[in-house]
C-alpha atoms as a PDB file:
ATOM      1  CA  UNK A   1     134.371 141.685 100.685  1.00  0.00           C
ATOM      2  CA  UNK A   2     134.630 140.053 103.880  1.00  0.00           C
ATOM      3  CA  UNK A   3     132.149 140.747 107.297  1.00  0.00           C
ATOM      4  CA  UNK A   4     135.515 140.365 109.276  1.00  0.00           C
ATOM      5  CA  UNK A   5     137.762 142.951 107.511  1.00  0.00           C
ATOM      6  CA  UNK A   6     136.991 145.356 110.795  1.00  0.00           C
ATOM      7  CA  UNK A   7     134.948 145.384 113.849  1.00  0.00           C
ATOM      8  CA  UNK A   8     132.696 147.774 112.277  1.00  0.00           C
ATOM      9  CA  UNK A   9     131.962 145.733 109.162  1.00  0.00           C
ATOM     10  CA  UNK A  10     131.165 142.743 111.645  1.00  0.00           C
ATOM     11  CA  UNK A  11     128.905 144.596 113.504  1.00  0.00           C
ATOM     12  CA  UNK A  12     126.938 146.563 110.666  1.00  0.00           C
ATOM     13  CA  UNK A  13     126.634 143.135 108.973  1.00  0.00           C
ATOM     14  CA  UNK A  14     125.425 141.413 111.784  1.00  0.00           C
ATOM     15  CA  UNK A  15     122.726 143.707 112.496  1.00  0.00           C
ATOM     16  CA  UNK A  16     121.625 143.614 108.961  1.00  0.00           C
ATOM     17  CA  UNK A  17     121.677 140.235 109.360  1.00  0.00           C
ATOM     18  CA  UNK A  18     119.212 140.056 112.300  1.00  0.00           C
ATOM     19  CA  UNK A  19     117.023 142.216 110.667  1.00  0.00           C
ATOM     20  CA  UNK A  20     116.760 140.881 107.349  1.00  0.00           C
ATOM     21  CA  UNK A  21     116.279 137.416 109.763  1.00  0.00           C
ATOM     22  CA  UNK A  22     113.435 138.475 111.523  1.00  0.00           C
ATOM     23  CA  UNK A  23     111.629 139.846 108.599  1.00  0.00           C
ATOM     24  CA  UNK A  24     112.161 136.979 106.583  1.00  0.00           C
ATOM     25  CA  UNK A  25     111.042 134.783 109.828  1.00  0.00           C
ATOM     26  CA  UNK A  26     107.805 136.970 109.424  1.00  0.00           C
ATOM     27  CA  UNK A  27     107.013 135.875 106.390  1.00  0.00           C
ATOM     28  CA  UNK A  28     108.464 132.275 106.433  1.00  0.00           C
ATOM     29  CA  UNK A  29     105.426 131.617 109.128  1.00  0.00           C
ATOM     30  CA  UNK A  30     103.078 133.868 107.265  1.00  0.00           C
ATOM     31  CA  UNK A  31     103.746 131.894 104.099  1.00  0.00           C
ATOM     32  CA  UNK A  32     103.921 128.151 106.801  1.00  0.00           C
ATOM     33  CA  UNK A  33     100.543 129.290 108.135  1.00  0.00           C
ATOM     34  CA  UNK A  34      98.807 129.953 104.559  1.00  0.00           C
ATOM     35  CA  UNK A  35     100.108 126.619 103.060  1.00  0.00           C
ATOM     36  CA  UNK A  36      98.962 124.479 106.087  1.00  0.00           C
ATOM     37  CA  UNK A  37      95.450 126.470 105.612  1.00  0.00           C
ATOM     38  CA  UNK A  38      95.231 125.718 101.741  1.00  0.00           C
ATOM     39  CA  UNK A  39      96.004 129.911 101.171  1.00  0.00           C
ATOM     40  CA  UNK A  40      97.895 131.069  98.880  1.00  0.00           C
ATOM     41  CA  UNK A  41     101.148 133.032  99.614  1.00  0.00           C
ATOM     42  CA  UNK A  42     101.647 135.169  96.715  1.00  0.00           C
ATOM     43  CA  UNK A  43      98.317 136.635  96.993  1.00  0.00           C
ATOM     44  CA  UNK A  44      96.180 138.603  99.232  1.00  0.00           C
ATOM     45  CA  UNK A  45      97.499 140.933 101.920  1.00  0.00           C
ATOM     46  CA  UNK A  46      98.336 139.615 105.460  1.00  0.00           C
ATOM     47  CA  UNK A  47      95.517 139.415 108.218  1.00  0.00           C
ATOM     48  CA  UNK A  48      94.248 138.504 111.386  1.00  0.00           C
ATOM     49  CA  UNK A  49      93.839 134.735 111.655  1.00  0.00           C
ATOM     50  CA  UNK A  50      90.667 135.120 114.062  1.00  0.00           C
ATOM     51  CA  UNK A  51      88.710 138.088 112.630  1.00  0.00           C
ATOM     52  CA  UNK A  52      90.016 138.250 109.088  1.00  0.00           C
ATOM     53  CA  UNK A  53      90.807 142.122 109.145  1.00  0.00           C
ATOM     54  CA  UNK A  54      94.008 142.991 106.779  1.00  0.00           C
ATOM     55  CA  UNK A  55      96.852 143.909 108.841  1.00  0.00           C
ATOM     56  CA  UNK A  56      98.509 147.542 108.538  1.00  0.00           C
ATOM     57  CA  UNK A  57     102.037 148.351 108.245  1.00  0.00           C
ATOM     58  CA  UNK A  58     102.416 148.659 111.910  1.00  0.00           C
ATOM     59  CA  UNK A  59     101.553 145.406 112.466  1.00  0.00           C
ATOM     60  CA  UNK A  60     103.527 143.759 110.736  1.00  0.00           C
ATOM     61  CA  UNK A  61     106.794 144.853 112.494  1.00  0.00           C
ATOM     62  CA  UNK A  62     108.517 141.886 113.484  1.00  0.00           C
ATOM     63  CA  UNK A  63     108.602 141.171 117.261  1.00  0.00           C
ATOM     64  CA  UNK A  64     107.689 144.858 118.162  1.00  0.00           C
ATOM     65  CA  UNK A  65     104.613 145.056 116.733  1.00  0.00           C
ATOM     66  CA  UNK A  66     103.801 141.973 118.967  1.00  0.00           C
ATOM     67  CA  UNK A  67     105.123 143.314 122.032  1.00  0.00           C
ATOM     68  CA  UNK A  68     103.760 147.375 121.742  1.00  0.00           C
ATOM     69  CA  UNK A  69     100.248 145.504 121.116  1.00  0.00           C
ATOM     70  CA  UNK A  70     100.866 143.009 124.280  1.00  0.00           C
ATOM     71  CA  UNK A  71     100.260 140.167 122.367  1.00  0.00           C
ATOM     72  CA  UNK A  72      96.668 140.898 120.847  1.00  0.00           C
ATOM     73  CA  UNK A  73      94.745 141.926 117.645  1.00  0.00           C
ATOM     74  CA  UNK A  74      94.512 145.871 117.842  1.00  0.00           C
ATOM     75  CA  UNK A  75      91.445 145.096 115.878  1.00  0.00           C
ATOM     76  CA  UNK A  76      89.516 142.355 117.346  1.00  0.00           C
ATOM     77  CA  UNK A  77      91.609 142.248 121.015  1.00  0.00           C
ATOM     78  CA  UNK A  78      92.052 138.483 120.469  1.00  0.00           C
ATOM     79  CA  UNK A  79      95.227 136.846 121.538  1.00  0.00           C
ATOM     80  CA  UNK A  80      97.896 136.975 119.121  1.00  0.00           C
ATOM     81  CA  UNK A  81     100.172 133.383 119.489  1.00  0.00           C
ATOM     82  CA  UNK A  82     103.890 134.048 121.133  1.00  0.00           C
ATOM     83  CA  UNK A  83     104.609 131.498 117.769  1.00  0.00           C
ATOM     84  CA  UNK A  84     105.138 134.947 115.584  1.00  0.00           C
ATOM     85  CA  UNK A  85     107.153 136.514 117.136  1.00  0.00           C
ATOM     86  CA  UNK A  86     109.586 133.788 118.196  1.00  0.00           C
ATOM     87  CA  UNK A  87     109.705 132.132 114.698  1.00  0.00           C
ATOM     88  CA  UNK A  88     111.164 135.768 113.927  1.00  0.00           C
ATOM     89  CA  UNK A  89     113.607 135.935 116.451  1.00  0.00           C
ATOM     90  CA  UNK A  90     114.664 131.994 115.920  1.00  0.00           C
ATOM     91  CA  UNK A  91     115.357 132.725 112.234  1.00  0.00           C
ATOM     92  CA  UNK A  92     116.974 136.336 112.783  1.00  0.00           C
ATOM     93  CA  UNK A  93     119.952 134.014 115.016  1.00  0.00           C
ATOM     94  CA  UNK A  94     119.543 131.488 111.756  1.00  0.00           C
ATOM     95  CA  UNK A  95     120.275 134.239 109.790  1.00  0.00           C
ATOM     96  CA  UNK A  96     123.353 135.973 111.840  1.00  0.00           C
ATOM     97  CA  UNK A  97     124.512 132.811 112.301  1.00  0.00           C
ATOM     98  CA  UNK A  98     124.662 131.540 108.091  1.00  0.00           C
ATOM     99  CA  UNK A  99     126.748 134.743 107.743  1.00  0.00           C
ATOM    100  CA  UNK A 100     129.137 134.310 110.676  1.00  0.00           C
ATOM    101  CA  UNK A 101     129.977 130.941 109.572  1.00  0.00           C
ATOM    102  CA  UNK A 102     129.954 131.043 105.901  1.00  0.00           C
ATOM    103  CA  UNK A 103     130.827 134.842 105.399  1.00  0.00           C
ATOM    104  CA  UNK A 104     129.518 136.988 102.307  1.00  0.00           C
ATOM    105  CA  UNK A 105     129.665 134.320 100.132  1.00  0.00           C
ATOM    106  CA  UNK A 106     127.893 132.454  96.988  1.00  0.00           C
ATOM    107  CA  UNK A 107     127.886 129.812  99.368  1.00  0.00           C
ATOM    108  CA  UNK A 108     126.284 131.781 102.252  1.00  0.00           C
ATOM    109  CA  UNK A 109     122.979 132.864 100.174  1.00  0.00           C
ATOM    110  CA  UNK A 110     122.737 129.157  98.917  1.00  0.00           C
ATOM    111  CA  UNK A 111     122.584 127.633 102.365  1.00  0.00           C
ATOM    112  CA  UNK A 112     120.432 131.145 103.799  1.00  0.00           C
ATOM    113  CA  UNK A 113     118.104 129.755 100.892  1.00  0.00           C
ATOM    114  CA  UNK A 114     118.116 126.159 102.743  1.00  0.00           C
ATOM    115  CA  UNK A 115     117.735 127.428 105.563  1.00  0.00           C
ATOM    116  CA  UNK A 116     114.333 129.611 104.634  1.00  0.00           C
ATOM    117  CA  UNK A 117     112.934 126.302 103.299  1.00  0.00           C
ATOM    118  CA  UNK A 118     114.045 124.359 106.326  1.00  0.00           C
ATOM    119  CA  UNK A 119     112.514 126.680 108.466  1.00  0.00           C
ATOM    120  CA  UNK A 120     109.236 126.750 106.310  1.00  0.00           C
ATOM    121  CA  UNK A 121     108.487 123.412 106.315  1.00  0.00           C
ATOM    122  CA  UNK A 122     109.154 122.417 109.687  1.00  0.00           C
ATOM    123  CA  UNK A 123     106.387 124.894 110.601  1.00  0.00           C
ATOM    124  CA  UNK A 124     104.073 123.857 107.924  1.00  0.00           C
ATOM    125  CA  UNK A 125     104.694 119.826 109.127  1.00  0.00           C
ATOM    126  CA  UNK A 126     104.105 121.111 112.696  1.00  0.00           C
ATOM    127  CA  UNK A 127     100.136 122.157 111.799  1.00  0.00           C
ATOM    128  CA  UNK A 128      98.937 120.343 108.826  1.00  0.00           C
ATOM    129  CA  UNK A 129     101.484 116.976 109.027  1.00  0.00           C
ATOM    130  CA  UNK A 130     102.700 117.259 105.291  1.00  0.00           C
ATOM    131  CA  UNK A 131     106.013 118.504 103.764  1.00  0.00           C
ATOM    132  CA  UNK A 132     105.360 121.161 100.709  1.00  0.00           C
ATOM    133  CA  UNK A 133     107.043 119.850  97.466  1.00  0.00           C
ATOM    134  CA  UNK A 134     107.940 123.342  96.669  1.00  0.00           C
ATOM    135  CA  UNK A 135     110.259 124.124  99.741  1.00  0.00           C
ATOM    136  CA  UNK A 136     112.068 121.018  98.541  1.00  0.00           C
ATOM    137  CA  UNK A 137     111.953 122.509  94.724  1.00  0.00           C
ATOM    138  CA  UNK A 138     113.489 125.824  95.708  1.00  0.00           C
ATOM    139  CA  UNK A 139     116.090 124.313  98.159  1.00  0.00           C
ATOM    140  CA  UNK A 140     117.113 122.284  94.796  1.00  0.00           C
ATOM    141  CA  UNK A 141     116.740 124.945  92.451  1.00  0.00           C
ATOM    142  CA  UNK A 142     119.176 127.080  94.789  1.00  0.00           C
ATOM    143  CA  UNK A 143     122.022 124.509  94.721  1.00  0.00           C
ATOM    144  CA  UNK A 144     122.002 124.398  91.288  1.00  0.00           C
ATOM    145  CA  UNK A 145     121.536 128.167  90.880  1.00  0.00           C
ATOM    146  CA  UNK A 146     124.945 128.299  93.091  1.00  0.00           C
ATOM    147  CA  UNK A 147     127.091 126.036  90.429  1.00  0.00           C
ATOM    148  CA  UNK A 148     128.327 128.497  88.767  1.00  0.00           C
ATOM    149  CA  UNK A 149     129.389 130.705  91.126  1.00  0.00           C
ATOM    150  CA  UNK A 150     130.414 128.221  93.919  1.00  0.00           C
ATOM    151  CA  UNK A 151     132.419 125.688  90.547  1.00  0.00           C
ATOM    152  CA  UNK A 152     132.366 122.840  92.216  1.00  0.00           C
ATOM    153  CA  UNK A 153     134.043 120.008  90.327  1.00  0.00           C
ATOM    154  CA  UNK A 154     132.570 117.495  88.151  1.00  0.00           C
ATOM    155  CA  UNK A 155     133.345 114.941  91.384  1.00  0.00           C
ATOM    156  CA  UNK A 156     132.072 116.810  94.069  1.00  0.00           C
ATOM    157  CA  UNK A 157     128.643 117.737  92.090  1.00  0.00           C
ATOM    158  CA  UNK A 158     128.627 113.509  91.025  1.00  0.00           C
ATOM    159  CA  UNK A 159     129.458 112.849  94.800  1.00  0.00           C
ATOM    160  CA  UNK A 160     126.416 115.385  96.097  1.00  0.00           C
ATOM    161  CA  UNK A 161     124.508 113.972  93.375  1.00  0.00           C
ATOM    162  CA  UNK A 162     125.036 110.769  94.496  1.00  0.00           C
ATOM    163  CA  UNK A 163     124.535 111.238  98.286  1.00  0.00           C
ATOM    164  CA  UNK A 164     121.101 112.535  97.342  1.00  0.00           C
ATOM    165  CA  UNK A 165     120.322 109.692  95.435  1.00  0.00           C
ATOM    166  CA  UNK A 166     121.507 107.267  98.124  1.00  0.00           C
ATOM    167  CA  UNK A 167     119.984 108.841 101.249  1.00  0.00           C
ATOM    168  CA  UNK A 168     116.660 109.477  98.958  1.00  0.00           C
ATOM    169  CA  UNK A 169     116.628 105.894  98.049  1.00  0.00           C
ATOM    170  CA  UNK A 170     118.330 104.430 101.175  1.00  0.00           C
ATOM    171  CA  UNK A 171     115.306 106.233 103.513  1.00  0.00           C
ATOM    172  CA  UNK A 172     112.731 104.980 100.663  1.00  0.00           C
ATOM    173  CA  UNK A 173     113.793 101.214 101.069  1.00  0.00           C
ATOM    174  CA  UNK A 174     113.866 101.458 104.467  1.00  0.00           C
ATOM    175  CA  UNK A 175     110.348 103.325 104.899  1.00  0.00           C
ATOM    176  CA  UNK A 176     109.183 100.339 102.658  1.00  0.00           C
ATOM    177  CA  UNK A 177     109.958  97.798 104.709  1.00  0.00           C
ATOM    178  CA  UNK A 178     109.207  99.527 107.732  1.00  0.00           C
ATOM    179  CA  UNK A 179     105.685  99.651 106.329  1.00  0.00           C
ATOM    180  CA  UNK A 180     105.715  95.700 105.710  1.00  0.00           C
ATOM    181  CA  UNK A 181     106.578  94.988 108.907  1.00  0.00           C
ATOM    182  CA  UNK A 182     103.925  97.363 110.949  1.00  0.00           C
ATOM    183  CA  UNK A 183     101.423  97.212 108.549  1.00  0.00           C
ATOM    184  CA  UNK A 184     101.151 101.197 108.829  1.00  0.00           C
ATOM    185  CA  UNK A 185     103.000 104.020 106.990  1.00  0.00           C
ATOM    186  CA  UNK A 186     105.982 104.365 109.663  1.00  0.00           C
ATOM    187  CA  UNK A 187     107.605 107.476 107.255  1.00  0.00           C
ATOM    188  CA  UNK A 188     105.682 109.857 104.521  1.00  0.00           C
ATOM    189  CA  UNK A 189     106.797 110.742 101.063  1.00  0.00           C
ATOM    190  CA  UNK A 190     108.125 114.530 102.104  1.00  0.00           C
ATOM    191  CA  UNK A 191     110.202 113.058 105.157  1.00  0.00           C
ATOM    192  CA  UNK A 192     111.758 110.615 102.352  1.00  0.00           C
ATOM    193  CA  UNK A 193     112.413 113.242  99.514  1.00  0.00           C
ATOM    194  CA  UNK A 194     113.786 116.012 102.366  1.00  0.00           C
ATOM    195  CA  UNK A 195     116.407 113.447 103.529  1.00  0.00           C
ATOM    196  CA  UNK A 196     117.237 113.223  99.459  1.00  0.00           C
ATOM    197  CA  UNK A 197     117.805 116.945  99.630  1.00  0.00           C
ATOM    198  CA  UNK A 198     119.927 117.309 102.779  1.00  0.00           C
ATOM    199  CA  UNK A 199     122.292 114.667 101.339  1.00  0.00           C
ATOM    200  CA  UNK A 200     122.680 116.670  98.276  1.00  0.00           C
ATOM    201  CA  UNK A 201     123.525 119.508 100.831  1.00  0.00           C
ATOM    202  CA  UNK A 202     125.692 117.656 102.950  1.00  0.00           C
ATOM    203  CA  UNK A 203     127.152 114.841 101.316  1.00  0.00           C
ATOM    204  CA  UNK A 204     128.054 111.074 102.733  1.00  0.00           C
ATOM    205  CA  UNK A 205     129.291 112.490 105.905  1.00  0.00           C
ATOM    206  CA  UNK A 206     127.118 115.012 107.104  1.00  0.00           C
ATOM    207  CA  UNK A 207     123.836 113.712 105.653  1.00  0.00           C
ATOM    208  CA  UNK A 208     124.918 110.530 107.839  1.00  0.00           C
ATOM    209  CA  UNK A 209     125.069 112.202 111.203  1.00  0.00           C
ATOM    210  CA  UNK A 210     122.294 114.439 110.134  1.00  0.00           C
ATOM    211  CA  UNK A 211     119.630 111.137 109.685  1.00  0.00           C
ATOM    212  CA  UNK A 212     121.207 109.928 113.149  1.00  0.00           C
ATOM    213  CA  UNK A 213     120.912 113.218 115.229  1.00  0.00           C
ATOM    214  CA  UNK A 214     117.368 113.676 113.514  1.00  0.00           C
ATOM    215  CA  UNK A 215     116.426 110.372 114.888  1.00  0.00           C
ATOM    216  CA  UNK A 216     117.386 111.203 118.374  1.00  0.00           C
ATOM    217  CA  UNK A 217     115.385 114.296 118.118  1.00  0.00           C
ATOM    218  CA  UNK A 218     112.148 112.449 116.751  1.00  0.00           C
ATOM    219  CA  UNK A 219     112.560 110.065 119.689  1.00  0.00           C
ATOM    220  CA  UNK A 220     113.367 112.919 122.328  1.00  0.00           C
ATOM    221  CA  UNK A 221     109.985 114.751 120.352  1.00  0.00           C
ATOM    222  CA  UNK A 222     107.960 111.510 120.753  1.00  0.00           C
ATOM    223  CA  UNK A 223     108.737 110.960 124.286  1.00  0.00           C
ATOM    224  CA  UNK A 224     107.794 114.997 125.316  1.00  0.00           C
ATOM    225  CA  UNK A 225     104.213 114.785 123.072  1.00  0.00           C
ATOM    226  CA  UNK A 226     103.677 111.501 125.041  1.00  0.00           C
ATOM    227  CA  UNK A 227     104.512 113.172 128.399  1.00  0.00           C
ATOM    228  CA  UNK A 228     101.893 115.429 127.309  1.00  0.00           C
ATOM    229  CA  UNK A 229      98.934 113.748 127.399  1.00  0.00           C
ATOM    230  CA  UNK A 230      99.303 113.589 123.454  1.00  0.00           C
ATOM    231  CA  UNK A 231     100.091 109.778 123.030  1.00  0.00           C
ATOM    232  CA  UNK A 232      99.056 108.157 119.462  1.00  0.00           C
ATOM    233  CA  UNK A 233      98.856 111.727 117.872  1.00  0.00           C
ATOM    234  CA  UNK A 234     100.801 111.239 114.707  1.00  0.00           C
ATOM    235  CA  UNK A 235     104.577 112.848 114.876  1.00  0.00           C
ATOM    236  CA  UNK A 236     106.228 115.106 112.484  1.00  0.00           C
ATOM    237  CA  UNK A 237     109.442 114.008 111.413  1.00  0.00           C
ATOM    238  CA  UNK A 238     110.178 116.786 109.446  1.00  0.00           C
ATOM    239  CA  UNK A 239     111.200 119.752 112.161  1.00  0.00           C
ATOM    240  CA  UNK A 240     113.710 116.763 113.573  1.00  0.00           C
ATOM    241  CA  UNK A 241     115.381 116.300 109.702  1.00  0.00           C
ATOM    242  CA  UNK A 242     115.540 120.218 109.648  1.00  0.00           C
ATOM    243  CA  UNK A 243     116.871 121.086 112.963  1.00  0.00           C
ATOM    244  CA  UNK A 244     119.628 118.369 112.658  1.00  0.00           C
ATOM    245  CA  UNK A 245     120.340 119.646 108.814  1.00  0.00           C
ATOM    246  CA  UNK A 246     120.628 122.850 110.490  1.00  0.00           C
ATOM    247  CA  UNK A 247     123.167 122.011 112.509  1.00  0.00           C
ATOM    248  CA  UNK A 248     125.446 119.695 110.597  1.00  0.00           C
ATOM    249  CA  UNK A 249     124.944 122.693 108.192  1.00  0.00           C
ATOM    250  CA  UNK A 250     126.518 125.235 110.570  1.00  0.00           C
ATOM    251  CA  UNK A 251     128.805 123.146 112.620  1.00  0.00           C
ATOM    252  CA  UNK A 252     129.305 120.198 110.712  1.00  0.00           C
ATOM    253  CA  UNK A 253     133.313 119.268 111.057  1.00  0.00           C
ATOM    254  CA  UNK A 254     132.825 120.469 114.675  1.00  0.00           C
ATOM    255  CA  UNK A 255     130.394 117.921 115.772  1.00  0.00           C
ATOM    256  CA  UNK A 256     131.681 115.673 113.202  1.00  0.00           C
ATOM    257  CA  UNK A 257     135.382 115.917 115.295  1.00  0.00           C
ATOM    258  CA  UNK A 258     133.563 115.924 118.871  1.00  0.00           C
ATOM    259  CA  UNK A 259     131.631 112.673 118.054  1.00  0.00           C
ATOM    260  CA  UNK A 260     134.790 111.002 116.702  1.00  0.00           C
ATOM    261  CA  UNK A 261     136.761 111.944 119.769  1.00  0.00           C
ATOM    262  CA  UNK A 262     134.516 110.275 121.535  1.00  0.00           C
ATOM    263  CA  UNK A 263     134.741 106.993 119.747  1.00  0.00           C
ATOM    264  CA  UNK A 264     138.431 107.457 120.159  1.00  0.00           C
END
């Protein structure tokens, strides 16, 4: 079944879409906030960050429960960060936006999968500087969960294989030498094994243009913390890799065309 056999379809799937987004947003930066605080995710029910109370069902309605409650605990009346309930909205687009582009599809719940651990530890890396191992394991254990379905051929998994390997052990090298010649760590250990993921995701090509757009982003992100009064505070890399994977994700051959027609 297709989401563009009718105008209704579209429209009932794209709601669906946002919703399932925003909840999943929810608890992407519950889950982001726990992990950067040493909490565990899978247990425990959710709660106020300032005065510990556990959170009812009505708070925990994404975006409105923000805005009826004007940004504040109901319990403890302390301010509630505008970071909830804009992760939610940001990954209800993410969401719409994996299903207008890749349709109801094997292929659309792998990359939706990606996408949740993008999105996860971007926000984790943002607070506590360190890229969880297991948003990298379940991004890998969802491309392979996909094989069957998706039947790739025995080239194209080698080739994916492959571009892992290369932009794993390429971004390794490189962070090695780096290191040599600054006599600092100039890239961490997550940054070098999410670069081997999003080549596995996006091949040669794409994993190319996604370590050269992420670059321009960690620059344009350096420049902006320095403007703010932030300079020497150490930079996560991680959101840039993420957004940009995003991207070549979603619009790949499109940017991959523009940029070429550029050149030419």
């Amino acid at each position: 079944m297709s989401i563009y056999l009718s105008r209704g379809i579209l429209l009932y799937c794209g709601a669906l879409a946002c919703v399932l987004g925003a909840v999943f947003g929810s608890f992407l930066n519950c889950a982001a906030w726990r992990i950067a605080h040493g909490e565990s995710f899978l247990r425990g029910h959710s709660h106020c960050p300032t005065c510990g109370h556990e959170l009812g069902a009505r708070d925990l309605v994404p975006v409105l429960s923000w805005a009826f409650q004007r940004g504040r605990c109901r319990y403890c009346g302390e301010k509630i960060s505008v970071r909830y309930p804009l992760t939610e909205l940001a990954f209800a687009l993410l969401t719409l936006l994996c299903l207008l582009r890749f349709d109801l599809t094997a292929l659309c719940f792998r990359n939706w999968v990606f996408l949740c651990c993008l999105f996860c530890l971007s926000l984790v890396d943002l607070e506590s500087y360190t890229i969880p191992d297991g948003c990298l394991l379940t991004a890998l254990g969802a491309w392979l969960a996909a094989l069957p379905f998706l039947r790739p051929g025995l080239w194209d998994i080698g080739r994916a294989l492959l571009a892992g390997l290369c932009f794993g052990g390429g971004i390794l090298l490189l962070s090695l030498v780096m290191d040599r010649l600054l006599g600092r760590e100039s890239l961490g250990g997550g940054d070098v094994k999410l670069f081997a993921v999003v080549g596995l995701y996006l091949g040669f090509a794409g994993g190319l243009f996604a370590m050269l757009f992420s670059c321009v982003l960690g620059l344009l992100f350096a420049l902006a913390q320095n403007r703010g009064g932030e300079r020497g505070k150490p930079i996560p890399f991680g959101p840039s890799i993420s957004l940009a994977a995003a991207a070549m994700l979603l619009w790949g051959e499109g940017l991959i065309h523009w940029y070429l027609g550029l050149l030419a």
